[in-house]
C-alpha atoms as a PDB file:
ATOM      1  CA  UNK A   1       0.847 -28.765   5.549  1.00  0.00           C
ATOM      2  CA  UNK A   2       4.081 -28.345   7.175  1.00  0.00           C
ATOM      3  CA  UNK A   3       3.835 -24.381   6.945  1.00  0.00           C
ATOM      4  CA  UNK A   4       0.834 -24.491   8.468  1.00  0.00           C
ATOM      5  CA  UNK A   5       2.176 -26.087  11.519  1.00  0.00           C
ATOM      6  CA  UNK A   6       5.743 -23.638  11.518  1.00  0.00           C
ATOM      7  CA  UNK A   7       2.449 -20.858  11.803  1.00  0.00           C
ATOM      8  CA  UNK A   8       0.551 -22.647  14.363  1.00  0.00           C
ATOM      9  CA  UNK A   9       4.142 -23.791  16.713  1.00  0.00           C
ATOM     10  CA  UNK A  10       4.973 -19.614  16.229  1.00  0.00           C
ATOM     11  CA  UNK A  11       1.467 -18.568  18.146  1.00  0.00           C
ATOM     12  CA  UNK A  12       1.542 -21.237  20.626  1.00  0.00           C
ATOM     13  CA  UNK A  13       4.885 -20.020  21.619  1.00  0.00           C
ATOM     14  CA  UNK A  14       3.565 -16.461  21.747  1.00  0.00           C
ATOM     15  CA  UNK A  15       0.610 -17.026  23.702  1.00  0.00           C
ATOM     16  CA  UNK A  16       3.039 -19.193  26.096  1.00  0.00           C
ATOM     17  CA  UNK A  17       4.415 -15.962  27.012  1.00  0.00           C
ATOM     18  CA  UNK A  18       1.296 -14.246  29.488  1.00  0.00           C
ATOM     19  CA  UNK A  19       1.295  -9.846  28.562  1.00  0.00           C
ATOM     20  CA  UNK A  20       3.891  -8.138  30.389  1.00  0.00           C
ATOM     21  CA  UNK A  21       6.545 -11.033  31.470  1.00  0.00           C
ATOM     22  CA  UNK A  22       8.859 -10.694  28.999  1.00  0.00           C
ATOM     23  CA  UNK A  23      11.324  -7.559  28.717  1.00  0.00           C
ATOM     24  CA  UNK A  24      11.339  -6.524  25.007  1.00  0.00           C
ATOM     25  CA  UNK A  25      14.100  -5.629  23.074  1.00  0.00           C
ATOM     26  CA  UNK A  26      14.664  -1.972  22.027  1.00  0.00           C
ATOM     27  CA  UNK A  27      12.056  -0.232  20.118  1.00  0.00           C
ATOM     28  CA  UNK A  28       9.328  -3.255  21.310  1.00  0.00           C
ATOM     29  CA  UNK A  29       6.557  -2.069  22.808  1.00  0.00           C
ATOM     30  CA  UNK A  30       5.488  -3.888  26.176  1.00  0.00           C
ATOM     31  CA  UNK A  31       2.860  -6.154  25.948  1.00  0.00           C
ATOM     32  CA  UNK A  32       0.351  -5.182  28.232  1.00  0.00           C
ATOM     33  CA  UNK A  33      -3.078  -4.565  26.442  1.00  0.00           C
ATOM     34  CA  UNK A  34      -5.581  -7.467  27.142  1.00  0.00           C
ATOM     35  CA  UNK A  35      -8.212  -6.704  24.691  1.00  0.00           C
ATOM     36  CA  UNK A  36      -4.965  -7.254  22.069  1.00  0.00           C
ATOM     37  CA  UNK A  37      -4.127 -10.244  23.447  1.00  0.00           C
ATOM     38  CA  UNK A  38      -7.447 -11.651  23.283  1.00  0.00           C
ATOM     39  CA  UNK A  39      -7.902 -10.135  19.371  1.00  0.00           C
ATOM     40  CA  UNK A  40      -4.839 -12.478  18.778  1.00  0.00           C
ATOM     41  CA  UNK A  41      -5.999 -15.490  20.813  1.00  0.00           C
ATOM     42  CA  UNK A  42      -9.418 -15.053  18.607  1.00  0.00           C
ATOM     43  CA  UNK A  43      -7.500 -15.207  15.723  1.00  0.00           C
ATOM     44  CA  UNK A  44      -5.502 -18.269  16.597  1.00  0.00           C
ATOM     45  CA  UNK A  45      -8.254 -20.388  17.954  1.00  0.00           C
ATOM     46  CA  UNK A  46     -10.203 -19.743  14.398  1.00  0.00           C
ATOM     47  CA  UNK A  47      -9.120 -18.371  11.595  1.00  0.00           C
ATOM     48  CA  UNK A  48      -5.764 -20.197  11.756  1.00  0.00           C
ATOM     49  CA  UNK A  49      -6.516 -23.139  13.663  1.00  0.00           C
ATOM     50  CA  UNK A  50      -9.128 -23.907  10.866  1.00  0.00           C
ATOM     51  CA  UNK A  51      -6.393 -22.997   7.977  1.00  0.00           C
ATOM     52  CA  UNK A  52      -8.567 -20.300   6.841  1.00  0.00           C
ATOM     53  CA  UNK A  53     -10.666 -22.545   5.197  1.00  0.00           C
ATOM     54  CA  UNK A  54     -14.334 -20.862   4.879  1.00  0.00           C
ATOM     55  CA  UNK A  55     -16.411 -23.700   4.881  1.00  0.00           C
ATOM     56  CA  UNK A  56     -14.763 -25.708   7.340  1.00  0.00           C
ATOM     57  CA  UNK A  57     -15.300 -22.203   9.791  1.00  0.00           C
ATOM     58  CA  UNK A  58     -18.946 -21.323   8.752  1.00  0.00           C
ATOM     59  CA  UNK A  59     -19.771 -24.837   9.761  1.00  0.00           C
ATOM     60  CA  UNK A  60     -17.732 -25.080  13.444  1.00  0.00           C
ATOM     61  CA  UNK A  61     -19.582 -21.351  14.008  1.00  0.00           C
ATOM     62  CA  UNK A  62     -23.177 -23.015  13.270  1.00  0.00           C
ATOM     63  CA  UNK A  63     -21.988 -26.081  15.677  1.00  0.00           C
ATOM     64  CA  UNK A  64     -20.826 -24.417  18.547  1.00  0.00           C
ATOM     65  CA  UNK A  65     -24.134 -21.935  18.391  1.00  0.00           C
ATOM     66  CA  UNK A  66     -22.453 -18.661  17.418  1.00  0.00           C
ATOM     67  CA  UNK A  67     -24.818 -15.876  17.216  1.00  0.00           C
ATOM     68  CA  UNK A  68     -24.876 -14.631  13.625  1.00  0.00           C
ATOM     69  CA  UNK A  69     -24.602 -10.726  12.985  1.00  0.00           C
ATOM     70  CA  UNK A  70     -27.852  -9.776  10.274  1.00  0.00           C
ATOM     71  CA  UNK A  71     -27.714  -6.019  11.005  1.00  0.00           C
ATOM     72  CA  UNK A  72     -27.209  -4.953   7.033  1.00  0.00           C
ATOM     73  CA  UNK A  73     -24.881  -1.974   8.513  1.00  0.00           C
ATOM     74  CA  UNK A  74     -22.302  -4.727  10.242  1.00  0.00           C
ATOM     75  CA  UNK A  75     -22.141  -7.131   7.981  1.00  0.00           C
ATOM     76  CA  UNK A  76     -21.312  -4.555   5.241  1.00  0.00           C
ATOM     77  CA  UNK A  77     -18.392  -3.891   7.675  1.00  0.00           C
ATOM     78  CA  UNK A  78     -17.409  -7.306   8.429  1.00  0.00           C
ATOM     79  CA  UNK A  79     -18.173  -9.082   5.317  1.00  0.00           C
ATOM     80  CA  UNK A  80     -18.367  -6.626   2.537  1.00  0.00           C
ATOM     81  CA  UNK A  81     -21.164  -4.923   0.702  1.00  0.00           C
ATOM     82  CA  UNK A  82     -21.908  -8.389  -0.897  1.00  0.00           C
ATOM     83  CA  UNK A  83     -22.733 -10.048   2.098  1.00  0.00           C
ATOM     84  CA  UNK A  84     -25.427  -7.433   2.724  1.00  0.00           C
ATOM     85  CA  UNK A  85     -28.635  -9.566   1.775  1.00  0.00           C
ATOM     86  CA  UNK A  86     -26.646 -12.684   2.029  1.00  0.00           C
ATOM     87  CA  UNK A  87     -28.374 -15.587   4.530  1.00  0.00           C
ATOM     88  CA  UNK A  88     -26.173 -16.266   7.132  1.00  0.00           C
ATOM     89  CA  UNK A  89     -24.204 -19.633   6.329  1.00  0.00           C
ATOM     90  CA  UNK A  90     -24.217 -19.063   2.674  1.00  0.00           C
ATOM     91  CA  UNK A  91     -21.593 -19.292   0.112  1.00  0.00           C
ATOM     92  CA  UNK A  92     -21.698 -15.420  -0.126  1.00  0.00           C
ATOM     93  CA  UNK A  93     -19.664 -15.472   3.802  1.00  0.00           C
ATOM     94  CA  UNK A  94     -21.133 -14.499   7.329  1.00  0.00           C
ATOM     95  CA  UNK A  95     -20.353 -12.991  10.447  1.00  0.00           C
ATOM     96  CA  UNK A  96     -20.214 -13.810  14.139  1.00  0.00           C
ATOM     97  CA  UNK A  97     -20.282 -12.661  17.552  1.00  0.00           C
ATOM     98  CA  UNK A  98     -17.417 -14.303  20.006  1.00  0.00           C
ATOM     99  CA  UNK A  99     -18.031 -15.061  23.390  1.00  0.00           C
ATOM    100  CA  UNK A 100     -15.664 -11.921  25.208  1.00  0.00           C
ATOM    101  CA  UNK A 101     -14.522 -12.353  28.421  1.00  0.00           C
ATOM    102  CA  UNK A 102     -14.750  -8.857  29.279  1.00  0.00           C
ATOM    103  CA  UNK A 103     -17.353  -6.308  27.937  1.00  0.00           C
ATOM    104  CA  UNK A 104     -15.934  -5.679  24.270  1.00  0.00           C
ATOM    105  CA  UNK A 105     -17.019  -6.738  21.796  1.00  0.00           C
ATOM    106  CA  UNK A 106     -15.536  -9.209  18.858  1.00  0.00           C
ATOM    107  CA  UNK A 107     -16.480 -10.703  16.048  1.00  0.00           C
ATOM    108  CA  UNK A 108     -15.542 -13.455  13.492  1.00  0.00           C
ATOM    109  CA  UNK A 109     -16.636 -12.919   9.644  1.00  0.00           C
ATOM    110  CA  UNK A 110     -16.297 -14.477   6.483  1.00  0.00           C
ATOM    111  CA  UNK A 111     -15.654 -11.681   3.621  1.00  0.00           C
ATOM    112  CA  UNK A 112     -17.737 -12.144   0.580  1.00  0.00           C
ATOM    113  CA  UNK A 113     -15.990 -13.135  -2.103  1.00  0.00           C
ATOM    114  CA  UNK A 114     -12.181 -13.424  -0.906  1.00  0.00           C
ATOM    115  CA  UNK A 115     -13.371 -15.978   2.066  1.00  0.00           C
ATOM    116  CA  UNK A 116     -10.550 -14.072   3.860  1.00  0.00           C
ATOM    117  CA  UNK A 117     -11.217 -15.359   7.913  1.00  0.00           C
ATOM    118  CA  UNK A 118     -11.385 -11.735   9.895  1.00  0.00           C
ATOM    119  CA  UNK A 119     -11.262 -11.268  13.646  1.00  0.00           C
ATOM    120  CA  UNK A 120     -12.148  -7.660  14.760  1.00  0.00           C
ATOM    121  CA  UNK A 121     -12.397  -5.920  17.724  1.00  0.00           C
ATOM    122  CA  UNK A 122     -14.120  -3.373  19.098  1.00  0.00           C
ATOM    123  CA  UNK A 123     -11.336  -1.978  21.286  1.00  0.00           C
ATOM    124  CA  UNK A 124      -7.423  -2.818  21.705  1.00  0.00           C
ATOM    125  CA  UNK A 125      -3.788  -0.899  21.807  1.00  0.00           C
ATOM    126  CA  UNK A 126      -2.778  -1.226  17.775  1.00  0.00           C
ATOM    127  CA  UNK A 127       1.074  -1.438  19.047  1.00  0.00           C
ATOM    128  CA  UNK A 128       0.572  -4.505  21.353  1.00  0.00           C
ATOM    129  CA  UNK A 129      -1.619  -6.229  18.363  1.00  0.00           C
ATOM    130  CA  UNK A 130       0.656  -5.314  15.361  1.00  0.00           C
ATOM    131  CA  UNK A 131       4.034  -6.529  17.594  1.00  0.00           C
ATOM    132  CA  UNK A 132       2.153  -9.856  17.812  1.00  0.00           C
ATOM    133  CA  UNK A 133       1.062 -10.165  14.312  1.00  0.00           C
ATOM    134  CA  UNK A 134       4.791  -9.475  13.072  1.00  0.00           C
ATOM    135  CA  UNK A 135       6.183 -11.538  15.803  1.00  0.00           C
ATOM    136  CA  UNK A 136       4.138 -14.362  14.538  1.00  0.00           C
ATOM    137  CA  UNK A 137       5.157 -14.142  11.299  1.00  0.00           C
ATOM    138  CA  UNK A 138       8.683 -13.153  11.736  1.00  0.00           C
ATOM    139  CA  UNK A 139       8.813 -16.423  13.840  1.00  0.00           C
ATOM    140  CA  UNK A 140       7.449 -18.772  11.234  1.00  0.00           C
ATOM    141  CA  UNK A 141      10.505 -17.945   8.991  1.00  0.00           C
ATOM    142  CA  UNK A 142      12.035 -20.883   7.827  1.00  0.00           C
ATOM    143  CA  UNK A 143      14.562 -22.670   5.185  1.00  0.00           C
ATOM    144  CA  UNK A 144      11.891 -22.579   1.912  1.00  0.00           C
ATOM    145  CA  UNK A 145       9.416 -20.074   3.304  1.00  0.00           C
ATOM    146  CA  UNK A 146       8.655 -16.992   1.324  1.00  0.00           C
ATOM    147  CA  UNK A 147       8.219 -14.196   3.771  1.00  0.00           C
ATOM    148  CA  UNK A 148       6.633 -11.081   1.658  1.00  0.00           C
ATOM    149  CA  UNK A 149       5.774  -7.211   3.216  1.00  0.00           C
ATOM    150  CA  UNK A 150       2.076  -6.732   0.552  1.00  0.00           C
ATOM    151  CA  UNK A 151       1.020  -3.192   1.980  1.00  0.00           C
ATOM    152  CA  UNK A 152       2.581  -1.528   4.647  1.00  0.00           C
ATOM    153  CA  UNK A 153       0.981   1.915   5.002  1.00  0.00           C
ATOM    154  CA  UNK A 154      -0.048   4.481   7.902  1.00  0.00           C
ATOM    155  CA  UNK A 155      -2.696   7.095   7.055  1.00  0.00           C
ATOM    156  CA  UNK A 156      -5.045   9.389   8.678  1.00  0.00           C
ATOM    157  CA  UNK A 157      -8.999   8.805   7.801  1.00  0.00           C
ATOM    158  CA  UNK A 158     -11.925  11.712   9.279  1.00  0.00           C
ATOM    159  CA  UNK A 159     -11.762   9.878  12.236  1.00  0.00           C
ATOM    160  CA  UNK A 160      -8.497   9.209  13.267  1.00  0.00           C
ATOM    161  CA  UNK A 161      -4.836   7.846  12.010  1.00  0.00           C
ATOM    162  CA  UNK A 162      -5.322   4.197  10.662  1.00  0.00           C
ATOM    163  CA  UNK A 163      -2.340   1.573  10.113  1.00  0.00           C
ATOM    164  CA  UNK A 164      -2.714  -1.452   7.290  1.00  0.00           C
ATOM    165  CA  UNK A 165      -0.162  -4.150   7.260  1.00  0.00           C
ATOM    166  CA  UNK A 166      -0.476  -7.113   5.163  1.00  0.00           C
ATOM    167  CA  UNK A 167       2.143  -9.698   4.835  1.00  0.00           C
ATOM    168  CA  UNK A 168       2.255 -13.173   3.011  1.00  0.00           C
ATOM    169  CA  UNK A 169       3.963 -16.414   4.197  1.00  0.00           C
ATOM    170  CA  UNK A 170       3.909 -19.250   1.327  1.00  0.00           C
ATOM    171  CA  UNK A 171       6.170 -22.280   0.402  1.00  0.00           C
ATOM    172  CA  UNK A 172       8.323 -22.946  -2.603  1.00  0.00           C
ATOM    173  CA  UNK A 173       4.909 -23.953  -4.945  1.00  0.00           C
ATOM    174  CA  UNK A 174       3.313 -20.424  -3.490  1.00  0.00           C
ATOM    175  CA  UNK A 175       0.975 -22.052  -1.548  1.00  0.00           C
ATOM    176  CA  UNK A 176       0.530 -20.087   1.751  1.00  0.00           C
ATOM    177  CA  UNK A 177      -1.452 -17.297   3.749  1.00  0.00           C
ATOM    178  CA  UNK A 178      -1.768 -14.214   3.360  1.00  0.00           C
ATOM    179  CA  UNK A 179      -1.635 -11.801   6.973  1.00  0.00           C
ATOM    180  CA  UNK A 180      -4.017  -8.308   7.265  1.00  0.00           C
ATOM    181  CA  UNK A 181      -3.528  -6.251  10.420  1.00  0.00           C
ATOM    182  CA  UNK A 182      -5.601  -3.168  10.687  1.00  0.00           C
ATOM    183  CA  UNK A 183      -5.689  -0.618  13.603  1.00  0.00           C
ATOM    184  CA  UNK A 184      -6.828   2.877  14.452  1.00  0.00           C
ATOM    185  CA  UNK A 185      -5.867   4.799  17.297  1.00  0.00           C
ATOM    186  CA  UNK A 186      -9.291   4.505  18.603  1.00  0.00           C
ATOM    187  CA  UNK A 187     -12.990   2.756  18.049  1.00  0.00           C
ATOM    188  CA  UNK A 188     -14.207   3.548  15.026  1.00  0.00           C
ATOM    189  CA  UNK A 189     -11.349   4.991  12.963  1.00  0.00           C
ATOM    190  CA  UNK A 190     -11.863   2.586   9.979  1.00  0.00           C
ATOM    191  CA  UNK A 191     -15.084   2.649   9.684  1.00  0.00           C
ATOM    192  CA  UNK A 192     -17.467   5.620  10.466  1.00  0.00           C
ATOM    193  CA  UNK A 193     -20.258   4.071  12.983  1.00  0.00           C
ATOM    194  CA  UNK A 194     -18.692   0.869  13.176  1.00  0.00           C
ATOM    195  CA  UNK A 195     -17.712  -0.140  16.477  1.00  0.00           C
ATOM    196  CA  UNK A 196     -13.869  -1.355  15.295  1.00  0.00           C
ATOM    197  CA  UNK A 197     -10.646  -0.271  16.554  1.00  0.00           C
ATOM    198  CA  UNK A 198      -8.288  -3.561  15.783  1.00  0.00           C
ATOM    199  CA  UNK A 199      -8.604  -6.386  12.881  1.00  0.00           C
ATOM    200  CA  UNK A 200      -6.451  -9.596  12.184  1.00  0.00           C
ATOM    201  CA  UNK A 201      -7.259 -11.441   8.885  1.00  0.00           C
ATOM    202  CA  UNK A 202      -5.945 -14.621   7.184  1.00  0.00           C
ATOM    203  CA  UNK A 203      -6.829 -15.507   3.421  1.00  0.00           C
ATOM    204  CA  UNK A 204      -5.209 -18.911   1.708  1.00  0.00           C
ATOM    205  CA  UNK A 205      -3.099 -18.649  -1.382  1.00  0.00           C
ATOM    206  CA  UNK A 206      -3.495 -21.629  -4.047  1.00  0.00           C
ATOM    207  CA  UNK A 207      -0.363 -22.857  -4.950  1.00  0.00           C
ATOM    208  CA  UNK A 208       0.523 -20.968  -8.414  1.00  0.00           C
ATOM    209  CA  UNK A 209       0.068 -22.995 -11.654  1.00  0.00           C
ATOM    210  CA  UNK A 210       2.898 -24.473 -13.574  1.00  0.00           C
END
């Protein structure tokens, strides 16, 4: 899918350039948060190197040996109430623990469901991970791509101020991706006892029906 390679060229050259080396334009923050750039190499290396497709990323997290999150609480967060009493590897989604090279934590889910592909983090500057997430898809604008703002909303929660950005990138037929950022201002602003400051999801859009 030639879209999915315009998405895929767009985050290589991004993750060409290492945090901090490049002088950013007015109103840019500086890239200089590593758990951020991590969140967004996680992202890359799974939920869009795989296309978002849920099967294809429940299997490659059994073959490499991920360890599977069962704690009810977790998976509630990362894959939805649904996936509460769901066996890991089932239709119903899953979730994972990434290998961090540092002590935070990440994690790769499944939602129940959507099959939406999530990366979240437990800790990570929101500005340095939403300029990469709209760089990314600003970048992957082309002649006969649809580039779409979903939700765009800031918001304060009982445990901090919470931003939710979802944009959608699809071809002329309307086949595409659909982008979720999520960030708090600190750990556990989304979700009260959950361990999450910083999210990047990726769900596939069919191609809409003539």
């Amino acid at each position: 899918m030639k879209l999915a390679r315009t998405l895929m060229a767009a985050a290589a050259a991004l993750l060409a350039v290492p945090a901090g080396a490049q002088s950013p334009k007015m109103g840019e923050p500086t890239r200089n948060d590593y758990n951020a750039e991590v969140t967004f190499r996680m992202f890359t290396a799974t939920c869009m190197r795989r296309l978002g497709k849920a099967d294809d990323i429940m299997a490659w997290a059994k073959q490499v040996r991920l360890t599977a999150v069962n704690d009810p609480q977790a998976l509630a967060t990362f894959v939805g109430a649904a996936g509460t009493s769901a066996a890991q590897g089932s239709a119903k989604g899953g979730a994972w623990i990434l290998p961090s090279p540092n002590d935070r934590k990440f994690t790769l889910s499944i939602r129940a469901n959507t099959k939406t592909c999530a990366v979240w983090a437990e800790a990570g500057d929101p500005a340095t991970a939403e300029y990469l997430f709209k760089k990314l898809i600003d970048d992957s604008k082309r002649p006969g791509t649809s580039v779409a703002t979903d939700d765009d909303q800031s918001f304060a929660t009982a445990s901090g101020k919470s931003r939710l950005l979802t944009m959608s990138v699809t071809d002329a037929s309307g086949e595409g991706y659909q982008f979720t950022f999520m960030g708090g201002d600190k750990s556990g602003t989304f979700f009260s006892g959950a361990p999450v400051q910083l999210s990047m999801q990726l769900t596939r859009l069919e191609a809409k029906k003539k």
